[in-house]
C-alpha atoms as a PDB file:
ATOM      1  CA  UNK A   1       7.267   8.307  20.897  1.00  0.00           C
ATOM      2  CA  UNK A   2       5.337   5.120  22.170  1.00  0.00           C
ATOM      3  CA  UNK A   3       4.359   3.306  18.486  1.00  0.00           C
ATOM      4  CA  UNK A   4       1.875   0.157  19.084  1.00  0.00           C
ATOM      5  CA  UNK A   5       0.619  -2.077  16.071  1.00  0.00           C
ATOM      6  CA  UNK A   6      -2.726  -3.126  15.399  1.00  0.00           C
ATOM      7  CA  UNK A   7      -4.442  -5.814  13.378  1.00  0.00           C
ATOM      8  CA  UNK A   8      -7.276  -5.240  11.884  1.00  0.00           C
ATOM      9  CA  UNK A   9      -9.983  -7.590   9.663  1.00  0.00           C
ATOM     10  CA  UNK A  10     -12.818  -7.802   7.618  1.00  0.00           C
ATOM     11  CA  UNK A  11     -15.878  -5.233   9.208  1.00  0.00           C
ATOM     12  CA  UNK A  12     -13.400  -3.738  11.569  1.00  0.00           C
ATOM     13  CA  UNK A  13     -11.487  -1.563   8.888  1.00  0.00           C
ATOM     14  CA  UNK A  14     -14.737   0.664   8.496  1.00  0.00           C
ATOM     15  CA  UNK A  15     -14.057   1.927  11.777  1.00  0.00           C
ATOM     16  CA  UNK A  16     -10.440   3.410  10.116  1.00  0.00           C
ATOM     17  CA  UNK A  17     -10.782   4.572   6.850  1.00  0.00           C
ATOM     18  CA  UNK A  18     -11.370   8.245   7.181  1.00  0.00           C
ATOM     19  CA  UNK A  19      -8.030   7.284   9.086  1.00  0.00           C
ATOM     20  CA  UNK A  20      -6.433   5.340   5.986  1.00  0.00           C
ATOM     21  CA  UNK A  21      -8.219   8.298   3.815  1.00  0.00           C
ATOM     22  CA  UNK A  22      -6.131  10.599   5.589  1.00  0.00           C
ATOM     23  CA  UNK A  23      -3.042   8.971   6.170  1.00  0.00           C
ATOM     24  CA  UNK A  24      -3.120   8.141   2.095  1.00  0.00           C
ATOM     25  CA  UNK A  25      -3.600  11.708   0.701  1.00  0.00           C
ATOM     26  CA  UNK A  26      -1.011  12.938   2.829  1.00  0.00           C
ATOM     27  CA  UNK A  27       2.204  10.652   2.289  1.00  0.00           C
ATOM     28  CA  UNK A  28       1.170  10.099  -1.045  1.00  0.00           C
ATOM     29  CA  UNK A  29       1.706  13.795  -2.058  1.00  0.00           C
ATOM     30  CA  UNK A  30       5.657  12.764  -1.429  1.00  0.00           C
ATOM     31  CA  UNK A  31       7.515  11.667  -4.396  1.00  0.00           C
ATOM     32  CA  UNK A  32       7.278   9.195  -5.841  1.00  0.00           C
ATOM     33  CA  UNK A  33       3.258   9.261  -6.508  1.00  0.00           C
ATOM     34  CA  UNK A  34       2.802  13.039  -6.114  1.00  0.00           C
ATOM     35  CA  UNK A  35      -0.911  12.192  -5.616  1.00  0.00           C
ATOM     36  CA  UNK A  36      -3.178  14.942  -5.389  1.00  0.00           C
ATOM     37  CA  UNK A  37      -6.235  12.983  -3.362  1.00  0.00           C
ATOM     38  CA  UNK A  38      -9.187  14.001  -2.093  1.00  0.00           C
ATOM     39  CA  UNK A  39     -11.180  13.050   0.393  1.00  0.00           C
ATOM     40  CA  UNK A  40     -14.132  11.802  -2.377  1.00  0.00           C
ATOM     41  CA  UNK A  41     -11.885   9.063  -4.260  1.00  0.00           C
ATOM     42  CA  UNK A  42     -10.180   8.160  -1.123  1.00  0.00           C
ATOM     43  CA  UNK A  43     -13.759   6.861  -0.163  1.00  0.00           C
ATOM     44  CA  UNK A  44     -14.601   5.106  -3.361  1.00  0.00           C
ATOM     45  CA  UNK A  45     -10.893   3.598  -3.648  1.00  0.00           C
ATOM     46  CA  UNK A  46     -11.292   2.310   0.083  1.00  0.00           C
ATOM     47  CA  UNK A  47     -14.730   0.990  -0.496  1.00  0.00           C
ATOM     48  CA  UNK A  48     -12.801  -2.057  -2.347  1.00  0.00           C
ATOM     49  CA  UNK A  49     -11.182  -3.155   0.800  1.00  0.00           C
ATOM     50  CA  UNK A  50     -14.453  -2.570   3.383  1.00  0.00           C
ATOM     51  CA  UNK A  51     -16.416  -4.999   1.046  1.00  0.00           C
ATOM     52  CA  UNK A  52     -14.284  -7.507   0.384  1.00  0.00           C
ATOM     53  CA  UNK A  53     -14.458  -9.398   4.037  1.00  0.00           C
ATOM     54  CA  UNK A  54     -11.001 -10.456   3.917  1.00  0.00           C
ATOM     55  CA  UNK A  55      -8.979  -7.327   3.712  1.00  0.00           C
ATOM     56  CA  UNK A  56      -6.962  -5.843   6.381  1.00  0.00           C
ATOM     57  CA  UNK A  57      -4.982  -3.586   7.606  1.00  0.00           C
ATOM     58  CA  UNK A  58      -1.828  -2.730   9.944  1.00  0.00           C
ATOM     59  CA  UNK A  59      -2.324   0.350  12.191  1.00  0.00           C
ATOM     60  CA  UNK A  60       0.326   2.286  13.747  1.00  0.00           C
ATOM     61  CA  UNK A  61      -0.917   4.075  16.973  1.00  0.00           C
ATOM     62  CA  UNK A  62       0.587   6.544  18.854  1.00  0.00           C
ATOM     63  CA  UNK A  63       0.202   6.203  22.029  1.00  0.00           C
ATOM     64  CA  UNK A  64       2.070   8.925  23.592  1.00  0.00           C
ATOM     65  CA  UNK A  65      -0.107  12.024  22.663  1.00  0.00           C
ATOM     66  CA  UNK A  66      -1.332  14.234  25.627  1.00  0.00           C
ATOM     67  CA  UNK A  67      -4.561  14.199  23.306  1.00  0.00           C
ATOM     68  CA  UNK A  68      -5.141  10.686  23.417  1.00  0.00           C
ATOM     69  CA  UNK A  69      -4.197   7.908  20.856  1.00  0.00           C
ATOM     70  CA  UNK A  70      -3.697   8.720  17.259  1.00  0.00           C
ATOM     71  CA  UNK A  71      -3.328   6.567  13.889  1.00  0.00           C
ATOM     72  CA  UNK A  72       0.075   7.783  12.569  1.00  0.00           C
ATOM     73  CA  UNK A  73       0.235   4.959   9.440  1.00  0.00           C
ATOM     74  CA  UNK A  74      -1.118   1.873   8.005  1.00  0.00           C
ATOM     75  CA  UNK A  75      -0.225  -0.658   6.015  1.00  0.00           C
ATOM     76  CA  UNK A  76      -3.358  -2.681   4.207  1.00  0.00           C
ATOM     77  CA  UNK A  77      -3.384  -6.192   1.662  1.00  0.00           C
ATOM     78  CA  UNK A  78      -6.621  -8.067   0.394  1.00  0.00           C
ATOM     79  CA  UNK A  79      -6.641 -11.232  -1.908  1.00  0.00           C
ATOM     80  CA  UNK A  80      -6.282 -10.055  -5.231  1.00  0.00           C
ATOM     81  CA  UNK A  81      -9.641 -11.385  -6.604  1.00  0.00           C
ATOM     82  CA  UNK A  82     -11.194  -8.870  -4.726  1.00  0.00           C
ATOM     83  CA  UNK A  83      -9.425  -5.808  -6.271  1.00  0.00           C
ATOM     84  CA  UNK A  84      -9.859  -4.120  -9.609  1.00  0.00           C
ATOM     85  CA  UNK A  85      -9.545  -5.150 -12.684  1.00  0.00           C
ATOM     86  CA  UNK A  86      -6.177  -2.959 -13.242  1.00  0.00           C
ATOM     87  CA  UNK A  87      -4.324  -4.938 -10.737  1.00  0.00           C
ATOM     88  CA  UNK A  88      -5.076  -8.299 -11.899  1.00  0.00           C
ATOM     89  CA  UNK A  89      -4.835  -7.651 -15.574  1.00  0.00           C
ATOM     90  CA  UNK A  90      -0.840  -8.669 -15.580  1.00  0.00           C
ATOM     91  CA  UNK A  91      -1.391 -11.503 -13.614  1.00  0.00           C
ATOM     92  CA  UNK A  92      -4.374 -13.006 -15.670  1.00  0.00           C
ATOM     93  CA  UNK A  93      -2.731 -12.087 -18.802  1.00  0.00           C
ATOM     94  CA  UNK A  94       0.609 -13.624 -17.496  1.00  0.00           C
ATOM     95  CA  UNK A  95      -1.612 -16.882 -16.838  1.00  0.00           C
ATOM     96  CA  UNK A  96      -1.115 -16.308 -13.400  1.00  0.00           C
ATOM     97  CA  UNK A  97      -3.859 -17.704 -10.984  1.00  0.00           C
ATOM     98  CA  UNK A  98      -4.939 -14.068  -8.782  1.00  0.00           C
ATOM     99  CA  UNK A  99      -6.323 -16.863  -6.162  1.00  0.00           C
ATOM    100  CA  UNK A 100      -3.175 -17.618  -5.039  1.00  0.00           C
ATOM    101  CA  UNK A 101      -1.835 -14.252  -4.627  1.00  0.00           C
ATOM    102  CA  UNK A 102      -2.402 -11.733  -1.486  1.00  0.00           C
ATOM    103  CA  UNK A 103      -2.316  -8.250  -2.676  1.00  0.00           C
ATOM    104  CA  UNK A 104      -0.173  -5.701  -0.510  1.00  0.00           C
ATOM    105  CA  UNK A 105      -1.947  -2.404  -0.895  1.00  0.00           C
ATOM    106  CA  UNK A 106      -0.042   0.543   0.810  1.00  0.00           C
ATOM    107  CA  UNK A 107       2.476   1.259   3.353  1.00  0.00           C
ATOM    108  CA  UNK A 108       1.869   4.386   4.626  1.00  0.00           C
ATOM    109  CA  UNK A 109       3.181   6.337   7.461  1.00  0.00           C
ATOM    110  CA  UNK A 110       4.150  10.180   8.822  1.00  0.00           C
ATOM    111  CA  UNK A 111       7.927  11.172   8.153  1.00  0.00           C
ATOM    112  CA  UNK A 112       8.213  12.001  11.900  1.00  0.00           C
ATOM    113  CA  UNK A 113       7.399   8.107  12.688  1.00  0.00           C
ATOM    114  CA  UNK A 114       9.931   6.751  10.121  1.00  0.00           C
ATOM    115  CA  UNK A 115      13.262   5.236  10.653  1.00  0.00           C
ATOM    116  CA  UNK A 116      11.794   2.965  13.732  1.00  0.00           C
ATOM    117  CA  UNK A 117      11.078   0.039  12.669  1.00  0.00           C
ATOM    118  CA  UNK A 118       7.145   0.329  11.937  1.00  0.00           C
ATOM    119  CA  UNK A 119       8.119  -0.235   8.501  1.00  0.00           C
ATOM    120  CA  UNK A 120       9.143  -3.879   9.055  1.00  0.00           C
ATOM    121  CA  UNK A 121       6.246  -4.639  11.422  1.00  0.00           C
ATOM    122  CA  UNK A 122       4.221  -3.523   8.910  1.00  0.00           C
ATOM    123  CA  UNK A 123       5.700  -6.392   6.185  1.00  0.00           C
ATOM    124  CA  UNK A 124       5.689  -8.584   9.168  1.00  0.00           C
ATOM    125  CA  UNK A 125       1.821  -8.244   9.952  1.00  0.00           C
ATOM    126  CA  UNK A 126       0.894  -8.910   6.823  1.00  0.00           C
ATOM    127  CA  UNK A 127       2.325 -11.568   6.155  1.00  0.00           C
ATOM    128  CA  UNK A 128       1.255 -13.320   9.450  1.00  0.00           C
ATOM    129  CA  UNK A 129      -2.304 -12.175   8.532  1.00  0.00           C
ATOM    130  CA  UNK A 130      -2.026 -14.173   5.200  1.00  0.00           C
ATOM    131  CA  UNK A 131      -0.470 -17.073   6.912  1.00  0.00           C
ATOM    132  CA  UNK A 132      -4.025 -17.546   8.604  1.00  0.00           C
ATOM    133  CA  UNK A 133      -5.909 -17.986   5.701  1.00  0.00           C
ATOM    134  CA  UNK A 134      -6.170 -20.761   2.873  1.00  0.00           C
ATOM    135  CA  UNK A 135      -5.350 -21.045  -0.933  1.00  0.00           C
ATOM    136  CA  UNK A 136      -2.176 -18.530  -0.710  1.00  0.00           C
ATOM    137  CA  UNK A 137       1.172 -18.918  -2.137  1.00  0.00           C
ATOM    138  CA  UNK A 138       2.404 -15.462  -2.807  1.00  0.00           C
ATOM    139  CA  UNK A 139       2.199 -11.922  -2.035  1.00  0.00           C
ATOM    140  CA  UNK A 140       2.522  -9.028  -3.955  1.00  0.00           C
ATOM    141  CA  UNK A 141       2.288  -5.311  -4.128  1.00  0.00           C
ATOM    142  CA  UNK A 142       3.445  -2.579  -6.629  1.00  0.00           C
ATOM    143  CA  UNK A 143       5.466   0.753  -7.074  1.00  0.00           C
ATOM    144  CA  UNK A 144       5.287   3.768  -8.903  1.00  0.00           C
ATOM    145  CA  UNK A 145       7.542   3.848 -11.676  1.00  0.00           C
ATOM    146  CA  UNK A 146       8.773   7.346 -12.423  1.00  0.00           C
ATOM    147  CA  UNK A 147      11.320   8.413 -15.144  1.00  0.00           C
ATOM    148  CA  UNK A 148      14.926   9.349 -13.316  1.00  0.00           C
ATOM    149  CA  UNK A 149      15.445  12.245 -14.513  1.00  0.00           C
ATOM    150  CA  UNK A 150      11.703  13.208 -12.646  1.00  0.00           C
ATOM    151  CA  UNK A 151      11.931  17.193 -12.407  1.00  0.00           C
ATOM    152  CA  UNK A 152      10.312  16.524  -9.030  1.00  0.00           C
ATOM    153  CA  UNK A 153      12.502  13.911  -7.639  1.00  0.00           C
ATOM    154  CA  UNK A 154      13.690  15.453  -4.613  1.00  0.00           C
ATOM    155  CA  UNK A 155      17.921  15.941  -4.130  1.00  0.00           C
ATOM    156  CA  UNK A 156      19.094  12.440  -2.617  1.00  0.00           C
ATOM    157  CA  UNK A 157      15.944  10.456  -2.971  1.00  0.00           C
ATOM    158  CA  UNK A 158      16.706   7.182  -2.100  1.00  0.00           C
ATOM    159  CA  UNK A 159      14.289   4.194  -3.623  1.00  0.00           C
ATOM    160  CA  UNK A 160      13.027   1.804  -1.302  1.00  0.00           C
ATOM    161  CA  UNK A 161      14.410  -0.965  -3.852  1.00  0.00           C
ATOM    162  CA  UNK A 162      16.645  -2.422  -1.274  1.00  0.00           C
ATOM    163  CA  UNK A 163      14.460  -2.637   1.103  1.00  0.00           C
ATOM    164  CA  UNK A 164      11.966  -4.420  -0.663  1.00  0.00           C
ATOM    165  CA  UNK A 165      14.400  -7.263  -1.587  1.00  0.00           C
ATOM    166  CA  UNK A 166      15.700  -8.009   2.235  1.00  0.00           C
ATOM    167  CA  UNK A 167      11.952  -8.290   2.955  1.00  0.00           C
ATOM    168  CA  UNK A 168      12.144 -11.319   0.209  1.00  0.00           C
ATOM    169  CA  UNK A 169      10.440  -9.535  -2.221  1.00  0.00           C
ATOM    170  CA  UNK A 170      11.506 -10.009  -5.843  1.00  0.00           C
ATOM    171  CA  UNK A 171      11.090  -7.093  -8.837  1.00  0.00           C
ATOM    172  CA  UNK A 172       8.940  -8.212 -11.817  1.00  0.00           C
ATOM    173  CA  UNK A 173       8.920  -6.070 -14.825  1.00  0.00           C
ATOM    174  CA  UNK A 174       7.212  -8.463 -16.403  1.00  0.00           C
ATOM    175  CA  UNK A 175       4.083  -7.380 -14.704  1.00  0.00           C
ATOM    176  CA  UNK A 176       2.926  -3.763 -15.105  1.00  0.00           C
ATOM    177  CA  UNK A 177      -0.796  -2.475 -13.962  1.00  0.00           C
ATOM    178  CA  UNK A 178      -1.617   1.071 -15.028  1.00  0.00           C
ATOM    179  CA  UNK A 179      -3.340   3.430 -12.563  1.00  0.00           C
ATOM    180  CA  UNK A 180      -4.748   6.570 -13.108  1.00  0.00           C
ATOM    181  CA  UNK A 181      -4.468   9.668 -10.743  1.00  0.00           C
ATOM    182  CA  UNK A 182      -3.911  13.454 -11.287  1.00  0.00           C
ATOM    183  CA  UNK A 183      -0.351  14.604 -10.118  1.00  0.00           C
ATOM    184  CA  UNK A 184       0.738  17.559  -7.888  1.00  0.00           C
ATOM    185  CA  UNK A 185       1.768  19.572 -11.393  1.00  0.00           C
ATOM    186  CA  UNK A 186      -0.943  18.460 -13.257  1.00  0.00           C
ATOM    187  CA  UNK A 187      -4.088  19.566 -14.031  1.00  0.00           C
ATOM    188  CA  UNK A 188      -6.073  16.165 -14.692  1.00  0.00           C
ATOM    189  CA  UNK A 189      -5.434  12.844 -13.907  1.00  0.00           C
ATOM    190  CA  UNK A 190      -2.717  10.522 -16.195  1.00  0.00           C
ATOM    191  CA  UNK A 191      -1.918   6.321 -16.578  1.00  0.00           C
ATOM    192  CA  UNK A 192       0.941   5.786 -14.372  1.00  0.00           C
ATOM    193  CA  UNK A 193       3.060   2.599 -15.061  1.00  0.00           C
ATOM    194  CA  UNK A 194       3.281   0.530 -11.384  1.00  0.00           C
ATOM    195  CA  UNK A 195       5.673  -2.567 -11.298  1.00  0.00           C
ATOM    196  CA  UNK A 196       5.228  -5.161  -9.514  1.00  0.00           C
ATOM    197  CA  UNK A 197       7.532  -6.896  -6.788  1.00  0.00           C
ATOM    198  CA  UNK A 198       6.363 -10.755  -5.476  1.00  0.00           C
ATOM    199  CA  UNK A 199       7.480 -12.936  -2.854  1.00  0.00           C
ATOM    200  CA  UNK A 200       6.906 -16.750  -2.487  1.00  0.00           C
ATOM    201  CA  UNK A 201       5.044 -18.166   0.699  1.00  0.00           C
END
């Protein structure tokens, strides 16, 4: 496999989002999130990051395909003043300016593409992405938090926890958002509890 990564910026992710759409609905059906998307909310959930003018995204391209070059994961952020109300809640309530912190949406990408690396770049583009702009002093993103004894929880599932924390980034449990989405097993859509990690500029 021959894995490039991509910046992208402001009017250029509405070139990618039935990409991102795709790419979202598919890994998210994994444990933890269990997400049963569709195609409709993926659209309204991704209009947030097309308007803002200051969201991005990481692509990972495949380059190797006899079909030509595919999007095989993506890894998106946007200054949190621009997202919803949910996921700035904590923050405000915390007294927390949301002007200073970069929001670090998902990090999605196909099993077969794992264990190479794109996962880092991904952290990595970010980052440098927010490094270009002004007013920032942290970044942030958050994580599903599922009971341990989840009946779903696949044998040997291994949290990303570690992970997280030698990319610099710091659990809060002070700082919960609740997000709504219907599960695999369920019929309708429930509040799921999403933690928060943070790291320091």
């Amino acid at each position: 496999m021959s894995v490039s990564l991509m910046p992208v910026s402001g009017v250029e992710l509405q070139a990618y989002i039935d990409d991102l759409a795709r790419l979202r609905i598919r890994v998210f059906r994994e444990y933890p999130y269990l997400y049963q998307g569709s195609a409709a909310y993926e659209q309204q959930y991704l209009q947030t990051y097309t308007g803002s003018g200051q969201a991005m995204a990481v692509l990972a391209m495949d380059d190797s395909l006899p079909s030509g070059q595919r999007i095989v994961g993506a890894s998106t952020g946007i200054p949190m003043t621009h997202e919803s109300e949910a996921f700035r809640q904590p923050f405000e309530l915390a007294g927390i300016d949301t002007a200073t912190l970069f929001y670090c949406g998902e990090s999605v990408l196909l099993p077969e593409y794992r264990g190479q690396g794109i996962y880092r770049g991904f952290f990595a583009g970010r980052e440098r992405y927010v490094r270009t702009l002004a007013g920032f002093e942290s970044l942030c993103f958050c994580a599903v938090v599922r009971p341990v004894n989840h009946p779903l929880k696949p044998v040997g599932y291994q949290p990303l926890d570690a992970v997280w924390q030698h990319f610099g980034y710091s659990p809060r449990p002070d700082l919960v958002a609740h997000y709504d989405w219907q599960d695999i097993d369920q019929t309708a859509a429930t509040a799921h509890p999403m933690m928060f990690w943070v790291k320091t500029l």
